[in-house]
N, C-alpha and C. Protein backbone atom coordinates (compact mmCIF):
# COMPACT_ATOMS: atom_id res chain seq x y z
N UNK A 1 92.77 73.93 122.08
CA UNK A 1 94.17 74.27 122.20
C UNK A 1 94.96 72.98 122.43
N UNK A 2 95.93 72.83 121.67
CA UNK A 2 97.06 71.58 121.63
C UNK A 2 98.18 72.06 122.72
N UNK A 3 98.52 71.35 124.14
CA UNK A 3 99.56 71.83 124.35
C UNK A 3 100.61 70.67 124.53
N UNK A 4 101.46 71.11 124.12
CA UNK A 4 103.04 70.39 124.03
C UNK A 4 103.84 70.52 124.60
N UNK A 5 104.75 69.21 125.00
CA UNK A 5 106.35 69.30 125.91
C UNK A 5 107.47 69.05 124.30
N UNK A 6 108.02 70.15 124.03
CA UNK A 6 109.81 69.88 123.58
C UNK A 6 110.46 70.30 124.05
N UNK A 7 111.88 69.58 123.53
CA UNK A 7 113.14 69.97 124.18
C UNK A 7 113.77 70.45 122.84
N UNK A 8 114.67 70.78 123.19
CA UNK A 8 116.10 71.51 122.17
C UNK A 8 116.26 70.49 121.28
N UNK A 9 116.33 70.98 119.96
CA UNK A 9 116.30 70.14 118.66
C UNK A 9 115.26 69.24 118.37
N UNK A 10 113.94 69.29 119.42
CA UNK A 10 112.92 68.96 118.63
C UNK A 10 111.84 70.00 117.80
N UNK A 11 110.69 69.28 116.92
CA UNK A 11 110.02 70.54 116.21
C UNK A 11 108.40 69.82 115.86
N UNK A 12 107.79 70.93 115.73
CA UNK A 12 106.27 70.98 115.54
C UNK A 12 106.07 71.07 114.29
N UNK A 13 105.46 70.19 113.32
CA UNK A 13 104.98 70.49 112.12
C UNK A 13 103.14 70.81 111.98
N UNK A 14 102.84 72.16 111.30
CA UNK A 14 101.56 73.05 111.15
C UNK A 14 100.81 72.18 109.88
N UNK A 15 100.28 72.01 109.68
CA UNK A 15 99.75 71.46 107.80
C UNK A 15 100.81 71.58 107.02
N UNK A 16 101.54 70.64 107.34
CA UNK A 16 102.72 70.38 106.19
C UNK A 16 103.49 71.61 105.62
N UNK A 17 102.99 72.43 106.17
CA UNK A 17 103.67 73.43 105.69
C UNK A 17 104.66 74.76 106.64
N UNK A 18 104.64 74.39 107.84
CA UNK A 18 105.27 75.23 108.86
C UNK A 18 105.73 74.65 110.08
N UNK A 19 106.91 74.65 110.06
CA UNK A 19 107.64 74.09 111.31
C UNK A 19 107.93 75.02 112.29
N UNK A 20 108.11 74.32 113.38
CA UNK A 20 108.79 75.24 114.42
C UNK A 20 109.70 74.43 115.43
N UNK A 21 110.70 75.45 115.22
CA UNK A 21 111.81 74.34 115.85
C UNK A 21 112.43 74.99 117.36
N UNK A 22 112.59 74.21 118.41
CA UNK A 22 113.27 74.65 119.47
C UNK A 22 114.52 74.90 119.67
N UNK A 23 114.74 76.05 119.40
CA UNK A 23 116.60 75.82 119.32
C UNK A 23 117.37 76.18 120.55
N UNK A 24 116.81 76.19 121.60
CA UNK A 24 117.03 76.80 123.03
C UNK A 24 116.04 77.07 123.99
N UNK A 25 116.55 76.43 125.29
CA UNK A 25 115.73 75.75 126.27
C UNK A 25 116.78 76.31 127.83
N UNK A 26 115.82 77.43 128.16
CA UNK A 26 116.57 77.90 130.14
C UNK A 26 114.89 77.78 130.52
N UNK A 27 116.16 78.21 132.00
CA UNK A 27 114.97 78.33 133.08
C UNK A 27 113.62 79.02 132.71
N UNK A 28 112.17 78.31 132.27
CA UNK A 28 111.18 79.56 132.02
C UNK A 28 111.01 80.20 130.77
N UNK A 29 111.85 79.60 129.71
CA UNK A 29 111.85 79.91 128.31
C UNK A 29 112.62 79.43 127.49
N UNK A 30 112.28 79.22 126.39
CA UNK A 30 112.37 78.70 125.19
C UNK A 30 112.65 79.72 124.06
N UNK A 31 113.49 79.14 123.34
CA UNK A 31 113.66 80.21 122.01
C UNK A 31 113.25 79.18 120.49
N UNK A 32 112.23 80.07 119.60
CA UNK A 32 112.26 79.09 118.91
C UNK A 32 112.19 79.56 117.49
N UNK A 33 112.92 78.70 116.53
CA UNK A 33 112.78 79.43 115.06
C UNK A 33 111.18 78.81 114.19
N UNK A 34 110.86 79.20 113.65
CA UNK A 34 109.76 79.48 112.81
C UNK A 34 109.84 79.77 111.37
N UNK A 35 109.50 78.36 110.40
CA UNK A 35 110.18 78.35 108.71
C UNK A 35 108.28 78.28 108.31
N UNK A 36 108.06 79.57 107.49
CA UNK A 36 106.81 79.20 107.20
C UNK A 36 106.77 80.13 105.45
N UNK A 37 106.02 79.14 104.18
CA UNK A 37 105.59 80.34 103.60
C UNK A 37 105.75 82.17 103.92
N UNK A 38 105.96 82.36 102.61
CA UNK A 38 105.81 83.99 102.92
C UNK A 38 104.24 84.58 103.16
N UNK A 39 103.22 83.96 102.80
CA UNK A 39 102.03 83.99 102.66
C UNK A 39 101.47 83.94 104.21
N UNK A 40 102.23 83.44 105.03
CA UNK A 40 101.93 83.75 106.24
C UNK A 40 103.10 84.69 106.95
N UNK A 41 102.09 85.54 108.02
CA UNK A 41 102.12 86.46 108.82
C UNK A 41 102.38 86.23 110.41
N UNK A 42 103.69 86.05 110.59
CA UNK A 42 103.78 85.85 112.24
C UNK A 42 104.80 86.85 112.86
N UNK A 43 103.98 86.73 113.68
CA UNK A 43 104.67 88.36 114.52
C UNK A 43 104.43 87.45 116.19
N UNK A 44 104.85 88.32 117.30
CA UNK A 44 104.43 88.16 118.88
C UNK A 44 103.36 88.96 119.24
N UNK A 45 102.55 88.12 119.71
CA UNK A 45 101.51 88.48 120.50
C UNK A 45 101.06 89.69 120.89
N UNK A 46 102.10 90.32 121.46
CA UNK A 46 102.15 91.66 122.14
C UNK A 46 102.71 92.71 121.35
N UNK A 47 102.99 92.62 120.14
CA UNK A 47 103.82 93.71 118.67
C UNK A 47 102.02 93.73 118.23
N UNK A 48 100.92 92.83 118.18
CA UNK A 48 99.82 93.44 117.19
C UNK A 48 99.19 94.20 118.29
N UNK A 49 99.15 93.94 119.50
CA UNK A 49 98.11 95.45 120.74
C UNK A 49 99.05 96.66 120.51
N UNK A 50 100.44 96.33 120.43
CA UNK A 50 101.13 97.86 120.06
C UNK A 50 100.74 98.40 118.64
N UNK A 51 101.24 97.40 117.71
CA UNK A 51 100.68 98.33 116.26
C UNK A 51 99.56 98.80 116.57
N UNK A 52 98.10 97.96 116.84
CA UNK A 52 97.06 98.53 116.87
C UNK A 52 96.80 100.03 117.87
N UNK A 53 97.47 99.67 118.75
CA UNK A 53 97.67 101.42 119.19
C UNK A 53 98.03 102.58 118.84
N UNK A 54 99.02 101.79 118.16
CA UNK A 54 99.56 103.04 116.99
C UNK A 54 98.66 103.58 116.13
N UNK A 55 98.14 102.48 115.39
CA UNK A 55 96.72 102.92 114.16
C UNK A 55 95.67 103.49 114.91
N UNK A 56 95.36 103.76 116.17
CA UNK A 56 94.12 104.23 116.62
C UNK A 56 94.88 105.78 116.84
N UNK A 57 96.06 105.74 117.49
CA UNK A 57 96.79 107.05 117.37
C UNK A 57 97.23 108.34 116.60
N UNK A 58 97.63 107.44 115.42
CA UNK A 58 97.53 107.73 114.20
C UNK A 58 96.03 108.38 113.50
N UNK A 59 94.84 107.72 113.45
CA UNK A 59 93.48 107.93 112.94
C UNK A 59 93.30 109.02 113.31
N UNK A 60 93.17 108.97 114.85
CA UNK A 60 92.88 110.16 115.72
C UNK A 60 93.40 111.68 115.28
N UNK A 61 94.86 111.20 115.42
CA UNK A 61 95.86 112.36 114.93
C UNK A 61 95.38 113.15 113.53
N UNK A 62 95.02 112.30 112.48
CA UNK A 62 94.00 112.52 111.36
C UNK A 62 93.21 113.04 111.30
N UNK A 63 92.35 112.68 111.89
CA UNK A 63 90.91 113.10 112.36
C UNK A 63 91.43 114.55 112.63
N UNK A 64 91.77 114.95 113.60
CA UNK A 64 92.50 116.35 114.07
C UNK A 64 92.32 117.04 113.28
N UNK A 65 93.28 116.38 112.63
CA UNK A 65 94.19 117.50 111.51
C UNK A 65 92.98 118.05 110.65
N UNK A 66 92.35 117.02 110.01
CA UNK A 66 91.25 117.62 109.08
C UNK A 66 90.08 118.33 109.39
């Protein structure tokens, strides 16, 4: 794991191909934009344990039915 200090208006370049830029900096958080290919897939951390709850919810619900 790489970890890093930026500030506001600096940015991280991925394999030449994905930046990430800090565009806002408070107490305890950071906001940051993210320019990548469409070919990649970025979401937060905590949106894929929810989807995946959903799809086990969903299956289940399936399962039921049939």
């Amino acid at each position: 794991m790489l970890v890093l200090k930026r500030r506001k208006g600096e940015e991280i370049i991925i394999n030449d191909e994905i930046r990430i830029f800090v565009t806002q900096t408070t107490d305890g958080s950071c906001r940051l934009a993210i320019e990548a290919p469409d070919c990649y897939r970025i979401r937060r951390a905590e949106l894929a344990d929810f989807q995946e709850s959903i799809i086990q919810k969903t299956a289940s619900a399936w399962q039921i039915q049939q």
